[in-house]
C-alpha atoms as a PDB file:
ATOM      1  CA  UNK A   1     -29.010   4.697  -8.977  1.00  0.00           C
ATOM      2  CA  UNK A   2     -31.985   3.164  -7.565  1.00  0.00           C
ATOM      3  CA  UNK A   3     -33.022   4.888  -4.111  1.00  0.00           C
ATOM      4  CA  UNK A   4     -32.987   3.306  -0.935  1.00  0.00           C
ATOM      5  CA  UNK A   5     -30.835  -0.340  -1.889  1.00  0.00           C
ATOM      6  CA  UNK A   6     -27.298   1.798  -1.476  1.00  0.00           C
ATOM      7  CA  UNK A   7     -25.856   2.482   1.949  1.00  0.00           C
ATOM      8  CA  UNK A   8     -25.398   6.532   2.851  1.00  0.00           C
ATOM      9  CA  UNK A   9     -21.995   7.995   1.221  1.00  0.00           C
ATOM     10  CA  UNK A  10     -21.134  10.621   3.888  1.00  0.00           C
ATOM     11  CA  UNK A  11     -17.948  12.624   4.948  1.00  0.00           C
ATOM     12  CA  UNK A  12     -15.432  10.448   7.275  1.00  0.00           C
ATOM     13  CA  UNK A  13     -12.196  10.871   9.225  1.00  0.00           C
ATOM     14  CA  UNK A  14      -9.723   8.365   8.805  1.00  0.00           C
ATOM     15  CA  UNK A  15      -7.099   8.303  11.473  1.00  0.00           C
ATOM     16  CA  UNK A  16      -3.443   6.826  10.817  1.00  0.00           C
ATOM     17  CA  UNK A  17      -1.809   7.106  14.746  1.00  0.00           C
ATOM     18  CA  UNK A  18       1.133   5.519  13.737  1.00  0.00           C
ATOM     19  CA  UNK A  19       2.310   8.416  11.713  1.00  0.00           C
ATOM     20  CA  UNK A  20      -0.179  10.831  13.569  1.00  0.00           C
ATOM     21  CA  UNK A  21      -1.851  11.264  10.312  1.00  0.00           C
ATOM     22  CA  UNK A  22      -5.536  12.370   9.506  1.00  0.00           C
ATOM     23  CA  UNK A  23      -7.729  12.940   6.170  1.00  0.00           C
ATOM     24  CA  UNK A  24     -11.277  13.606   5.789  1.00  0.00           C
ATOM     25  CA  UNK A  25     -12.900  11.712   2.732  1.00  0.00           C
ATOM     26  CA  UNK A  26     -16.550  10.507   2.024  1.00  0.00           C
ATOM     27  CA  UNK A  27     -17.581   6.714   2.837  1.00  0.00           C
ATOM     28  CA  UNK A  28     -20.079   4.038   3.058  1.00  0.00           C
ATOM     29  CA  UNK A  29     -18.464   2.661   6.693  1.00  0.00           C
ATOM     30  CA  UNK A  30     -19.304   3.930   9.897  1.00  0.00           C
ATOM     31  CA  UNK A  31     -18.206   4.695  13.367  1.00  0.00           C
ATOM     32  CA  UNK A  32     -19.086   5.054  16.607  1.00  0.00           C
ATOM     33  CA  UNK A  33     -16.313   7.633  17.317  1.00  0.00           C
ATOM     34  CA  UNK A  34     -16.984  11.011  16.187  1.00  0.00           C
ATOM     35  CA  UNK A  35     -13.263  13.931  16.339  1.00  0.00           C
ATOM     36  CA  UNK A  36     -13.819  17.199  15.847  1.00  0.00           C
ATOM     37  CA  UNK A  37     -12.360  18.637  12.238  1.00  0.00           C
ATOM     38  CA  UNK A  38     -10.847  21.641  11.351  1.00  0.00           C
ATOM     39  CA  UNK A  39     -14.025  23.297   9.834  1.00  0.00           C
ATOM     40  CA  UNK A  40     -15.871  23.283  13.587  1.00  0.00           C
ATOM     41  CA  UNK A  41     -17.881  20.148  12.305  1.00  0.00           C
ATOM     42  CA  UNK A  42     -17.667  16.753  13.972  1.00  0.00           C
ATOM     43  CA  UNK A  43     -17.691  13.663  11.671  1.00  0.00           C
ATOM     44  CA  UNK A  44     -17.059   9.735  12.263  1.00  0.00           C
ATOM     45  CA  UNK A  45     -13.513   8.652  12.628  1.00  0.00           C
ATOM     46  CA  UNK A  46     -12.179   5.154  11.628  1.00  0.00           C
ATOM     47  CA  UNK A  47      -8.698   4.111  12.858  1.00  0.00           C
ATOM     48  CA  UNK A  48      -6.906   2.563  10.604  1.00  0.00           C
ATOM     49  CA  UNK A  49      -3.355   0.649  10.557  1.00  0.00           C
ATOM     50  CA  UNK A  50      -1.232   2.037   7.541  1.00  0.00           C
ATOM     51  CA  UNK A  51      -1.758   4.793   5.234  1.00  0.00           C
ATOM     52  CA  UNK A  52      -0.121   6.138   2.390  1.00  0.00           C
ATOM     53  CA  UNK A  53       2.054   8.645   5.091  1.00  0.00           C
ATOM     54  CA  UNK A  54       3.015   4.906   7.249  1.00  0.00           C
ATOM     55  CA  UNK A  55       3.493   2.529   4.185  1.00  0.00           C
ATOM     56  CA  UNK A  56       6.608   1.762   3.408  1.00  0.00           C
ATOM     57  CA  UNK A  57       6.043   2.238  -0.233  1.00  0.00           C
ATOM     58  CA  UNK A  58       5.030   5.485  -0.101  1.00  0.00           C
ATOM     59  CA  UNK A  59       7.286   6.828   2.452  1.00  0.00           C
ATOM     60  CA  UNK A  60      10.075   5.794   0.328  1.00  0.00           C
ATOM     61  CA  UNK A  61      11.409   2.912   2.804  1.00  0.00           C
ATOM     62  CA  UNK A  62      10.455   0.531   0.884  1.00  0.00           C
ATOM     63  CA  UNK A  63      13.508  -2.689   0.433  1.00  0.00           C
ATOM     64  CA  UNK A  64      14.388  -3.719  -2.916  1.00  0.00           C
ATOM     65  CA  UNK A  65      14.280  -7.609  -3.089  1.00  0.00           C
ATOM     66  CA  UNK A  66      17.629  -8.845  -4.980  1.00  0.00           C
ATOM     67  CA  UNK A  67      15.085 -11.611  -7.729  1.00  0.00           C
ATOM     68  CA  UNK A  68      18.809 -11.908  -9.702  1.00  0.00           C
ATOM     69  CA  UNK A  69      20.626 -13.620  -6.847  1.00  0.00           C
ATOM     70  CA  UNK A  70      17.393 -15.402  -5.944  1.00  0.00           C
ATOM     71  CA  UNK A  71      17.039 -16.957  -8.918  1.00  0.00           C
ATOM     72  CA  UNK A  72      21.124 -17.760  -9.211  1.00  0.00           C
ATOM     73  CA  UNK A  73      20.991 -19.294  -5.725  1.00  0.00           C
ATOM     74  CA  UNK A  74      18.065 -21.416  -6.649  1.00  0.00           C
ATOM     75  CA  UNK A  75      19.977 -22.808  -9.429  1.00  0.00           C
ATOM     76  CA  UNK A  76      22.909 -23.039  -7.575  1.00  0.00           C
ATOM     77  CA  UNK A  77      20.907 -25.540  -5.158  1.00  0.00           C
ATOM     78  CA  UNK A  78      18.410 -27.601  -7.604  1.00  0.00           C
ATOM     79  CA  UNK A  79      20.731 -27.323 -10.685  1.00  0.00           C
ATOM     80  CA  UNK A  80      19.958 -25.506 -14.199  1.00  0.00           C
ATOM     81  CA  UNK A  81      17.180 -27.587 -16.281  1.00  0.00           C
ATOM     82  CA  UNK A  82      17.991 -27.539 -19.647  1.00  0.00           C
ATOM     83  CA  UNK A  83      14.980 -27.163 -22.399  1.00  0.00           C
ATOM     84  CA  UNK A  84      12.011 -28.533 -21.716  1.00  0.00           C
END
């Protein structure tokens, strides 16, 4: 890499307080914020809105859309083409 054109990769807290969730990582963003970690050392901390312990996805909550009856209610409506 060539020196001094990349931003500083350091160690940073993301904070998930919807599912009271943290992780330290490293990062190119930064934060005014600083939390104390586990280890005694404070770092940065970024809030952020959804993580992999809020997303629905992950946490297994996710909704299965229904694309059969979707597509069978669309042709219901606008009729079957037939060919092309």
């Amino acid at each position: 890499m060539k020196p001094g054109i990349h931003p500083d990769y350091r160690p940073l807290v993301f904070r998930d307080k919807a599912a009271d969730f943290v992780f330290l990582t490293r990062s190119t963003l930064t934060s005014d914020r600083t939390v104390e970690w586990e280890d005694g050392n404070t770092y940065p901390v970024v809030d952020v809105e959804i993580s992999s312990a809020s997303h629905p996805f992950y946490t297994g909550t996710a909704r299965v859309l229904d694309t059969a009856g979707r597509v069978e209610r669309f042709e219901r409506r606008y009729g079957h083409r037939e060919g092309r």
